[in-house]
PDB file of N, CA and C in Angstrom:
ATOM      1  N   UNK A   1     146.427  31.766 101.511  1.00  0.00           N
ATOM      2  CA  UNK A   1     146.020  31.178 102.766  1.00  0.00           C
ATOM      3  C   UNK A   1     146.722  29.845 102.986  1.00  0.00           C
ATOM      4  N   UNK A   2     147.506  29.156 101.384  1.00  0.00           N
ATOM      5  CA  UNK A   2     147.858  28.258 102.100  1.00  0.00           C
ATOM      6  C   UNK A   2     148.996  27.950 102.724  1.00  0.00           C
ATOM      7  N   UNK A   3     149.632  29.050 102.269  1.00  0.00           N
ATOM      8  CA  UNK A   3     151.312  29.385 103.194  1.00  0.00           C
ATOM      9  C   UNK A   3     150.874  29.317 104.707  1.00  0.00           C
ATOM     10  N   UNK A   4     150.181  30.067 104.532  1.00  0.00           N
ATOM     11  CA  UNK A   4     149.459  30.166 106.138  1.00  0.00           C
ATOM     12  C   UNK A   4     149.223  28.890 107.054  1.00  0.00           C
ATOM     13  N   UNK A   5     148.135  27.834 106.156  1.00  0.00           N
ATOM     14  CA  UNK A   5     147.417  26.470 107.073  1.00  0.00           C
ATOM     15  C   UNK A   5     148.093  24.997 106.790  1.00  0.00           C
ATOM     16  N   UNK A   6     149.294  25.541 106.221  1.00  0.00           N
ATOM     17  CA  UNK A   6     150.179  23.722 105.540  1.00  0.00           C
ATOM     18  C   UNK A   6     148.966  23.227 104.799  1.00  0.00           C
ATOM     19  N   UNK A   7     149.171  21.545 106.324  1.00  0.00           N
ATOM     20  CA  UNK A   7     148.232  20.631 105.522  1.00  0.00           C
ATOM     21  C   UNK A   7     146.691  20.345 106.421  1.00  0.00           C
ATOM     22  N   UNK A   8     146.617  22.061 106.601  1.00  0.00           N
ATOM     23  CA  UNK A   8     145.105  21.988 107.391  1.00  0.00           C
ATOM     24  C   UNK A   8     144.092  22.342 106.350  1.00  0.00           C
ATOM     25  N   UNK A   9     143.127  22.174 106.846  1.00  0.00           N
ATOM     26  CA  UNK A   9     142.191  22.735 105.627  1.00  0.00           C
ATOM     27  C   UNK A   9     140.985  23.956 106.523  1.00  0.00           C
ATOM     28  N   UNK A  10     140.560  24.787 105.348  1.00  0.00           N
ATOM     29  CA  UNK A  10     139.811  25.573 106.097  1.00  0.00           C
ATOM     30  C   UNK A  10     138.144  25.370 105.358  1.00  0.00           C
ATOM     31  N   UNK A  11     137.313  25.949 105.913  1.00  0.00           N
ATOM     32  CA  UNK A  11     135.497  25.731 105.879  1.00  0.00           C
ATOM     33  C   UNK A  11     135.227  27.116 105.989  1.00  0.00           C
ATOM     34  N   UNK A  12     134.747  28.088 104.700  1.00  0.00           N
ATOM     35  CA  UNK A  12     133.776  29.147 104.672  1.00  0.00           C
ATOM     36  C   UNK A  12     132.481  29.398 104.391  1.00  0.00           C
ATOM     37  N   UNK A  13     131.948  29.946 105.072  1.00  0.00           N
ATOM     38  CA  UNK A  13     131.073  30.911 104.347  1.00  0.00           C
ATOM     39  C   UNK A  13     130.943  32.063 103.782  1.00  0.00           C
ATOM     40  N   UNK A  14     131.054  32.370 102.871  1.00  0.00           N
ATOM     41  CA  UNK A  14     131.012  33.606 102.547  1.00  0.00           C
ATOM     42  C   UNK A  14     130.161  34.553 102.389  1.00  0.00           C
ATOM     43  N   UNK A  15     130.300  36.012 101.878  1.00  0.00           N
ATOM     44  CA  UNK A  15     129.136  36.910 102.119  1.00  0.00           C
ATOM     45  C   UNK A  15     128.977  36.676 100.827  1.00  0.00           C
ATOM     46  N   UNK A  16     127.856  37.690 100.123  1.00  0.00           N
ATOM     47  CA  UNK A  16     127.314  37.938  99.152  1.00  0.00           C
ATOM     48  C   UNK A  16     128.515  39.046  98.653  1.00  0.00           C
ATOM     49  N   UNK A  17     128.929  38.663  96.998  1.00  0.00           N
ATOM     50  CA  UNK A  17     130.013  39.440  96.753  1.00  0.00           C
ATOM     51  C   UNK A  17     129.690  40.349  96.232  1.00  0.00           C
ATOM     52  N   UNK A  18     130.572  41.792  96.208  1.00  0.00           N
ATOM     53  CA  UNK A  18     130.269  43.009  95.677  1.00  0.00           C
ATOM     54  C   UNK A  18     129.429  42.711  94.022  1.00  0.00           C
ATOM     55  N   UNK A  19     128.461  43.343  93.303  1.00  0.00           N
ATOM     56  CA  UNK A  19     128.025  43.209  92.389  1.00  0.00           C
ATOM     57  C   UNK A  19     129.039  43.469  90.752  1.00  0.00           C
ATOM     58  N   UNK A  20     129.893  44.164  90.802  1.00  0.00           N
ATOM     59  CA  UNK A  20     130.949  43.789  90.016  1.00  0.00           C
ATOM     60  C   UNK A  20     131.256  42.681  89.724  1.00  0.00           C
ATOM     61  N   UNK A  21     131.008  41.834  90.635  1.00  0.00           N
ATOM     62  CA  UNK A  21     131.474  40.468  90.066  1.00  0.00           C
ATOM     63  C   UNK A  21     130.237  39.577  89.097  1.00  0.00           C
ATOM     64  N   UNK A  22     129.287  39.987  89.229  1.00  0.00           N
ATOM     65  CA  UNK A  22     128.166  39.510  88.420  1.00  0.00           C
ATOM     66  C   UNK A  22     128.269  39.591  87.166  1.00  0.00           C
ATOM     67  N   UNK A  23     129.029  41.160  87.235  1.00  0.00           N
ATOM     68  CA  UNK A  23     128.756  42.003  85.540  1.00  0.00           C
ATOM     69  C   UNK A  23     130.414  40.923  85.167  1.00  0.00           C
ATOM     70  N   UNK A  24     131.244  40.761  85.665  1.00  0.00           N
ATOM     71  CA  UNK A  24     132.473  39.888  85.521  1.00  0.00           C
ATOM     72  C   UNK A  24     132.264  38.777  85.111  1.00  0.00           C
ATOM     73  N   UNK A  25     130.943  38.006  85.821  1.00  0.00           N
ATOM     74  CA  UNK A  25     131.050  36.580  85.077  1.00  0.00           C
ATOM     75  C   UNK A  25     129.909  36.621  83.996  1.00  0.00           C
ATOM     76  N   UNK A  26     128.948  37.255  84.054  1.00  0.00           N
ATOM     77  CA  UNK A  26     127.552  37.961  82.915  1.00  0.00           C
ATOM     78  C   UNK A  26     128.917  38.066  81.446  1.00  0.00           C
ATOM     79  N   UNK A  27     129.850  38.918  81.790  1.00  0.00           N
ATOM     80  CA  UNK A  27     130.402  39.369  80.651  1.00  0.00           C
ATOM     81  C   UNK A  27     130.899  38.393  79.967  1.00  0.00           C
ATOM     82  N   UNK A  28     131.693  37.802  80.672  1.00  0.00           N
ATOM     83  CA  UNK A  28     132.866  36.553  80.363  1.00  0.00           C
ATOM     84  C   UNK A  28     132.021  35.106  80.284  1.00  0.00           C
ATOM     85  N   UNK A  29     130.960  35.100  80.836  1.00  0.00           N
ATOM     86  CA  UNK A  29     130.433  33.715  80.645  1.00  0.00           C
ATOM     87  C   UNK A  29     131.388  32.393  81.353  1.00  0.00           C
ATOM     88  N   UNK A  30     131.475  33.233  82.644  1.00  0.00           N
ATOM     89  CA  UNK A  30     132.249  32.445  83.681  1.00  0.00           C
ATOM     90  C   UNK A  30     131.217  31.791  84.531  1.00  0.00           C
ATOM     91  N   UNK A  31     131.221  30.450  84.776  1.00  0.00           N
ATOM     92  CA  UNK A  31     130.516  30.023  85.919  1.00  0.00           C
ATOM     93  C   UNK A  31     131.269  30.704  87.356  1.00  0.00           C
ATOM     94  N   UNK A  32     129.868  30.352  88.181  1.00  0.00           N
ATOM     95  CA  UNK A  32     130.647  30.938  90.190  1.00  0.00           C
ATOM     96  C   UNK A  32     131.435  30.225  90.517  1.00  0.00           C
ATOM     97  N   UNK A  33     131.613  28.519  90.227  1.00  0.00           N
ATOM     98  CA  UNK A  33     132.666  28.082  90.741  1.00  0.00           C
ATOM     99  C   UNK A  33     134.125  28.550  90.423  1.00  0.00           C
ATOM    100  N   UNK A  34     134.124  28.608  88.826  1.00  0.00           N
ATOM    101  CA  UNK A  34     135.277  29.549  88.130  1.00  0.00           C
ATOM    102  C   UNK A  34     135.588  30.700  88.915  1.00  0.00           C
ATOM    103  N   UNK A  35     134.789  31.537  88.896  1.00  0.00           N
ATOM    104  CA  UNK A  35     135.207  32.643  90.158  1.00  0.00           C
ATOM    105  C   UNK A  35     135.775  32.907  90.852  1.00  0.00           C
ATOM    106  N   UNK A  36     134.948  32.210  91.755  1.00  0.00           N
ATOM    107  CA  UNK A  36     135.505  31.945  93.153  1.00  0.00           C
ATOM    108  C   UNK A  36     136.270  31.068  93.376  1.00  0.00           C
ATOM    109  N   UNK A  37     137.088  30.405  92.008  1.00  0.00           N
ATOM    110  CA  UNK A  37     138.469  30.031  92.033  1.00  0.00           C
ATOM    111  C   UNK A  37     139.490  31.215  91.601  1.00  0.00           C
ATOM    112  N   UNK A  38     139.310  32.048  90.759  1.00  0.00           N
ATOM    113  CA  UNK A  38     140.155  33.111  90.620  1.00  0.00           C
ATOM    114  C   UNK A  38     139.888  34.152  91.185  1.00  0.00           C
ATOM    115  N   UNK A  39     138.941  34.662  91.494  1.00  0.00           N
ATOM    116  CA  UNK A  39     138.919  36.157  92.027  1.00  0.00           C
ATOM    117  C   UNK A  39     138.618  36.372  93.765  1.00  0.00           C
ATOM    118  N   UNK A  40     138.926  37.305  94.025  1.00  0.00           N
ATOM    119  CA  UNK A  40     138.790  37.231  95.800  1.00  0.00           C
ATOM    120  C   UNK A  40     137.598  37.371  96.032  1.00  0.00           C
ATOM    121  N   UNK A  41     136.320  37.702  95.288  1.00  0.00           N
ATOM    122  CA  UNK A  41     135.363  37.686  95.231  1.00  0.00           C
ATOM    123  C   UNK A  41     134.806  39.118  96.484  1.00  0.00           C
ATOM    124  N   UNK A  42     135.570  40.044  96.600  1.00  0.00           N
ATOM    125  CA  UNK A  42     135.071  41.027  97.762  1.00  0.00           C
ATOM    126  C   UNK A  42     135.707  40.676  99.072  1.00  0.00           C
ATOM    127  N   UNK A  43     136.662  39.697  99.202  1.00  0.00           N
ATOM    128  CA  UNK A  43     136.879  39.494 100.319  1.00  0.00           C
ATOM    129  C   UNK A  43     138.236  39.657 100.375  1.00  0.00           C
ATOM    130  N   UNK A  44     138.931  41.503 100.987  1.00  0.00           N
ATOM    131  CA  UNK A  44     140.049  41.804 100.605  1.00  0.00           C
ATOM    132  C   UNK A  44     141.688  41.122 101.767  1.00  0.00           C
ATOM    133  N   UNK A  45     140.995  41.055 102.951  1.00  0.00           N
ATOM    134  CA  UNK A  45     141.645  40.605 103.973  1.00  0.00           C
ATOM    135  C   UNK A  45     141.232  39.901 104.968  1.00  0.00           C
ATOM    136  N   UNK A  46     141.873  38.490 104.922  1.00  0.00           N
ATOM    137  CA  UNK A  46     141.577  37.839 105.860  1.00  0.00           C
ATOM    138  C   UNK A  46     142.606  37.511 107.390  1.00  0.00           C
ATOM    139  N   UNK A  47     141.885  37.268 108.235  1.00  0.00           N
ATOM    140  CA  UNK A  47     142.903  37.550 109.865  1.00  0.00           C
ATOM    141  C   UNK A  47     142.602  35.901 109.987  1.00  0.00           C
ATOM    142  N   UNK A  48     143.746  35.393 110.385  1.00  0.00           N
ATOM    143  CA  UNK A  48     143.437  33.987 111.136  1.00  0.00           C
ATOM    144  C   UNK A  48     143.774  33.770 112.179  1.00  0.00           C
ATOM    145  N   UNK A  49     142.602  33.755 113.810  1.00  0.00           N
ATOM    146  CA  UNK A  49     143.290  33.843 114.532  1.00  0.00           C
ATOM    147  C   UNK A  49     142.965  32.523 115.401  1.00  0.00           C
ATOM    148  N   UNK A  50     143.442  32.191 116.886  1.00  0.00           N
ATOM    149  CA  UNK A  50     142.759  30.967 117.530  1.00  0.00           C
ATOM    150  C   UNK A  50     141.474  31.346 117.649  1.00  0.00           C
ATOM    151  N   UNK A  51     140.549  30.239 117.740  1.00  0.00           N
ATOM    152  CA  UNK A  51     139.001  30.321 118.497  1.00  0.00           C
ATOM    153  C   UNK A  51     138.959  31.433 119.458  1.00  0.00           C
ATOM    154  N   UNK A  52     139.815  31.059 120.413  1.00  0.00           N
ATOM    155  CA  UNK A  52     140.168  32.171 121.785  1.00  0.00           C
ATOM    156  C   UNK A  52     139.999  32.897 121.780  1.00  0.00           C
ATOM    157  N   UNK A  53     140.368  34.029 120.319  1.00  0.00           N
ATOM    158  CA  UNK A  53     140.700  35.251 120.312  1.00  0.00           C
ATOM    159  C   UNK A  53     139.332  36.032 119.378  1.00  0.00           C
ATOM    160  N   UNK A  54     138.846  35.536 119.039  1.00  0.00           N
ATOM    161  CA  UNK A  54     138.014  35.963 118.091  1.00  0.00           C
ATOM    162  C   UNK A  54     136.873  36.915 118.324  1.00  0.00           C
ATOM    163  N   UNK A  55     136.267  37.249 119.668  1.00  0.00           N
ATOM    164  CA  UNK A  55     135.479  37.631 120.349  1.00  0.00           C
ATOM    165  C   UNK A  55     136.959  39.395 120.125  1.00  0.00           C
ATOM    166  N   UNK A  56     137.744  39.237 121.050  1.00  0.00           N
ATOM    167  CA  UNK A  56     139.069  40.091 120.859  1.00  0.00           C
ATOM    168  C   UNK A  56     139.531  41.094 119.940  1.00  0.00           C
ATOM    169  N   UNK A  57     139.493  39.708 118.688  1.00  0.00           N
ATOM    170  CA  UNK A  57     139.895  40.475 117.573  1.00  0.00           C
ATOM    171  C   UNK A  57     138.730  41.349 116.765  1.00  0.00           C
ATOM    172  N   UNK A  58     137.348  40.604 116.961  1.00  0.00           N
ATOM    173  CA  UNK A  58     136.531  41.554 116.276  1.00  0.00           C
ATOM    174  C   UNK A  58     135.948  42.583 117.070  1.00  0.00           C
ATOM    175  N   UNK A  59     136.303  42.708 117.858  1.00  0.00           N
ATOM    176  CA  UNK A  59     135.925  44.004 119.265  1.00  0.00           C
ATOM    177  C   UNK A  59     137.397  45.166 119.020  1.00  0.00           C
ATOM    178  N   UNK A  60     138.622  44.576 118.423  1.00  0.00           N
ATOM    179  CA  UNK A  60     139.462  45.539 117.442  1.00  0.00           C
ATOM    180  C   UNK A  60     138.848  46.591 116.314  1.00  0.00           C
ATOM    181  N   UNK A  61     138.070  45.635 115.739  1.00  0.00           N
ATOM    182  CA  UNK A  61     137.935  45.783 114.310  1.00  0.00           C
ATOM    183  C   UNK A  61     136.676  46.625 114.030  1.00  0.00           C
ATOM    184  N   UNK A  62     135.826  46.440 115.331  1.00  0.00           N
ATOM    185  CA  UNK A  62     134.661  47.255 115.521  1.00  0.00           C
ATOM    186  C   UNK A  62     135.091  48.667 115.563  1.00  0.00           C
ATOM    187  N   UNK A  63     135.927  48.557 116.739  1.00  0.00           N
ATOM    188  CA  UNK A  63     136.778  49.888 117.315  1.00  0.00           C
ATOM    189  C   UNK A  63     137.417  50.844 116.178  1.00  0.00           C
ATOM    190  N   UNK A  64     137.369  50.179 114.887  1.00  0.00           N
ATOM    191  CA  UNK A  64     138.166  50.983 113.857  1.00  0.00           C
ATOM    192  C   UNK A  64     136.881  51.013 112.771  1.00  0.00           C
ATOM    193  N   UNK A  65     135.994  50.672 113.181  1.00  0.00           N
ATOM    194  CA  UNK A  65     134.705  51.072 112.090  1.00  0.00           C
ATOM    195  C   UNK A  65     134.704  50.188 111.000  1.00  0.00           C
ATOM    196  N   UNK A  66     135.524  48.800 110.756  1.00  0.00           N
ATOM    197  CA  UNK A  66     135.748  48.528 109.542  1.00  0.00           C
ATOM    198  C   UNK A  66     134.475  47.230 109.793  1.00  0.00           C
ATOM    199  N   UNK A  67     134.369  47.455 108.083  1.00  0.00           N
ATOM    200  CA  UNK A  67     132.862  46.032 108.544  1.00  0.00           C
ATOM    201  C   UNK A  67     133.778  44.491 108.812  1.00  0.00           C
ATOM    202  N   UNK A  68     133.632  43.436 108.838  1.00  0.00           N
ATOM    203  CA  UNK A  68     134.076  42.083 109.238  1.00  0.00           C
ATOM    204  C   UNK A  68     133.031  40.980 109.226  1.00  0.00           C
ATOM    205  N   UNK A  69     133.311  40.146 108.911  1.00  0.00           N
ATOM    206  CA  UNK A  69     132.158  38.765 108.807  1.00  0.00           C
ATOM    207  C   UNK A  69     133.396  37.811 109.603  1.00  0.00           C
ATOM    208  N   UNK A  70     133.061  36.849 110.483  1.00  0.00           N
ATOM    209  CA  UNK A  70     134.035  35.787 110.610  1.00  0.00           C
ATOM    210  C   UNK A  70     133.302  34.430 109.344  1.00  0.00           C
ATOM    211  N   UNK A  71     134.205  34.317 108.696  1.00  0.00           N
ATOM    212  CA  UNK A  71     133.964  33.468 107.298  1.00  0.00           C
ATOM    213  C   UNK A  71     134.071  32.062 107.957  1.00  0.00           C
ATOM    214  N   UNK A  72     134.571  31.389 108.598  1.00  0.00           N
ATOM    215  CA  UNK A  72     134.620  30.446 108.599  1.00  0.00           C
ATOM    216  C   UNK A  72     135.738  29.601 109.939  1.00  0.00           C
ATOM    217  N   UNK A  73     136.427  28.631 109.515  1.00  0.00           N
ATOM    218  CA  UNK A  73     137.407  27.629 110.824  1.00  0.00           C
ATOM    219  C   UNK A  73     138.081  26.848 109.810  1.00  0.00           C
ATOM    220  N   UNK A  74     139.436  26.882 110.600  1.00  0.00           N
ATOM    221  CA  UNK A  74     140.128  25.998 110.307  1.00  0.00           C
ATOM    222  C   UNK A  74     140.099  24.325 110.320  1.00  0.00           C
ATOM    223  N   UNK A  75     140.330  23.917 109.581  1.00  0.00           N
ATOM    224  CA  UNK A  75     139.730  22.613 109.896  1.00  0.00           C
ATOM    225  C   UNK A  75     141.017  21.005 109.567  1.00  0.00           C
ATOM    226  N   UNK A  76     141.033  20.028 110.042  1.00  0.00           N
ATOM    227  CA  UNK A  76     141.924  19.000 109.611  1.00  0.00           C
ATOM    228  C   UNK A  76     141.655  18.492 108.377  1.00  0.00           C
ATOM    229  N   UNK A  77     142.427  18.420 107.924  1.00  0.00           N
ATOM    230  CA  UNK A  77     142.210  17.863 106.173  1.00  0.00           C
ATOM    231  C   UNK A  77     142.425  19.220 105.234  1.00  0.00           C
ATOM    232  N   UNK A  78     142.954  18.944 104.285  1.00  0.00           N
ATOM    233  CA  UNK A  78     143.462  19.807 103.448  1.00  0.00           C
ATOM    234  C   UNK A  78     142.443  20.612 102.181  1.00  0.00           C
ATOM    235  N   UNK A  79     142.557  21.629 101.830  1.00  0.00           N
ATOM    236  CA  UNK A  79     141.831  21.649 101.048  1.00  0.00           C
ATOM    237  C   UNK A  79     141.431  23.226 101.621  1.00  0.00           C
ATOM    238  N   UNK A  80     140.672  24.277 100.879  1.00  0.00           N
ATOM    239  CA  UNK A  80     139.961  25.342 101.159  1.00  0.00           C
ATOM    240  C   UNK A  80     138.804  25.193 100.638  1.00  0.00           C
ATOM    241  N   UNK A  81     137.230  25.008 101.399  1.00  0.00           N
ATOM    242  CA  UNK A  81     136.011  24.515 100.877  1.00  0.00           C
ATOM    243  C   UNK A  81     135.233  25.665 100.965  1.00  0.00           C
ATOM    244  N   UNK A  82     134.644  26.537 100.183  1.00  0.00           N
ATOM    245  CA  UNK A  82     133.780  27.800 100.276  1.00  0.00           C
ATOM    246  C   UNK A  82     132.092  27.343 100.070  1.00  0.00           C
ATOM    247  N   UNK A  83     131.171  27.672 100.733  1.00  0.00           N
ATOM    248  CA  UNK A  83     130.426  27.955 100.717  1.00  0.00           C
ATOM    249  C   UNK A  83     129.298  28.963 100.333  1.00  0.00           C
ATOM    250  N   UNK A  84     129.375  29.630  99.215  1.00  0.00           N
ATOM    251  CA  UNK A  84     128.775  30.894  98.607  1.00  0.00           C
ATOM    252  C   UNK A  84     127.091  31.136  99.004  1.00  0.00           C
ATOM    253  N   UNK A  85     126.917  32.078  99.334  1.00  0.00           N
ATOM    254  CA  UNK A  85     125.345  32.121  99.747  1.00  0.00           C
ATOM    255  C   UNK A  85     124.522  31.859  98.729  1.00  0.00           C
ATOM    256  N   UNK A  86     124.627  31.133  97.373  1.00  0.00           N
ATOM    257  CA  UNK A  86     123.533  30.395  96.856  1.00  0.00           C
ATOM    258  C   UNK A  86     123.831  29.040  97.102  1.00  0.00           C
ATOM    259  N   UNK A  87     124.632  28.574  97.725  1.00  0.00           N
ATOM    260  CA  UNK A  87     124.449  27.337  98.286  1.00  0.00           C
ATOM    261  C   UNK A  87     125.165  26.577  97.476  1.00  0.00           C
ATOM    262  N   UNK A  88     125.890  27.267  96.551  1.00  0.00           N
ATOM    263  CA  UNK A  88     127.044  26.416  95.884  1.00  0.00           C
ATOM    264  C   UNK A  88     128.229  25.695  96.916  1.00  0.00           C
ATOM    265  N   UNK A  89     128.792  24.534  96.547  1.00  0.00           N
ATOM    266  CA  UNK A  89     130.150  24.555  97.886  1.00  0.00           C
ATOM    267  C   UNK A  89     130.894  24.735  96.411  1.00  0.00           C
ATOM    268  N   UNK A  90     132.290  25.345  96.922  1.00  0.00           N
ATOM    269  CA  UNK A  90     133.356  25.024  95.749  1.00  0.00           C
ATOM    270  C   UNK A  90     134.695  24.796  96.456  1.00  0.00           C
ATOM    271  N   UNK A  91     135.780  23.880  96.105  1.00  0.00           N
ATOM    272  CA  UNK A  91     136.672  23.455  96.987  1.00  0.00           C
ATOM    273  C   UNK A  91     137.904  24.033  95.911  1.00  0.00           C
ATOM    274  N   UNK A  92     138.869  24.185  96.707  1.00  0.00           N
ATOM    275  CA  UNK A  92     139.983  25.111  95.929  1.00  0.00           C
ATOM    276  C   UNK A  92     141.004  23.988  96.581  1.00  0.00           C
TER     277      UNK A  92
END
């Protein structure tokens, strides 16, 4: 993503990740921040598009049956900051 945003930074939320990843850090004795610094955590493709379009693009995406969450915005300042639904933040 960061080829993608230079020196912008982006703000997620994320979903709740596939349960594989539980038995991944259970096994390994990985903390979530660790994680969700290395692994995609369930989240196989991301679209970045303007504000504008977003209504657009997920009225595409409906149309093809595929599920979609909008995760988050681009934001000024550098950095990728995740938000995990236990309320962890972790910044990459």
């Amino acid at each position: 993503m960061r080829r993608v945003i230079g020196d912008l930074g982006v703000e997620l939320e994320v979903p709740e990740p596939p349960c594989i990843f539980k038995v991944i850090k259970d096994s390994g004795n990985i903390e979530w921040d660790e994680m969700y610094r290395v692994f995609n955590m369930g989240i196989g493709l991301v679209i970045l598009t303007s504000e504008e379009y977003v209504k657009e693009v997920t009225k595409v995406i409906r149309a093809l049956g595929l599920n979609h969450w909008v995760l988050g915005r681009v934001i000024n300042g550098g950095g990728i900051n995740i938000l995990t639904p236990g309320g962890l933040r972790v910044r990459l």
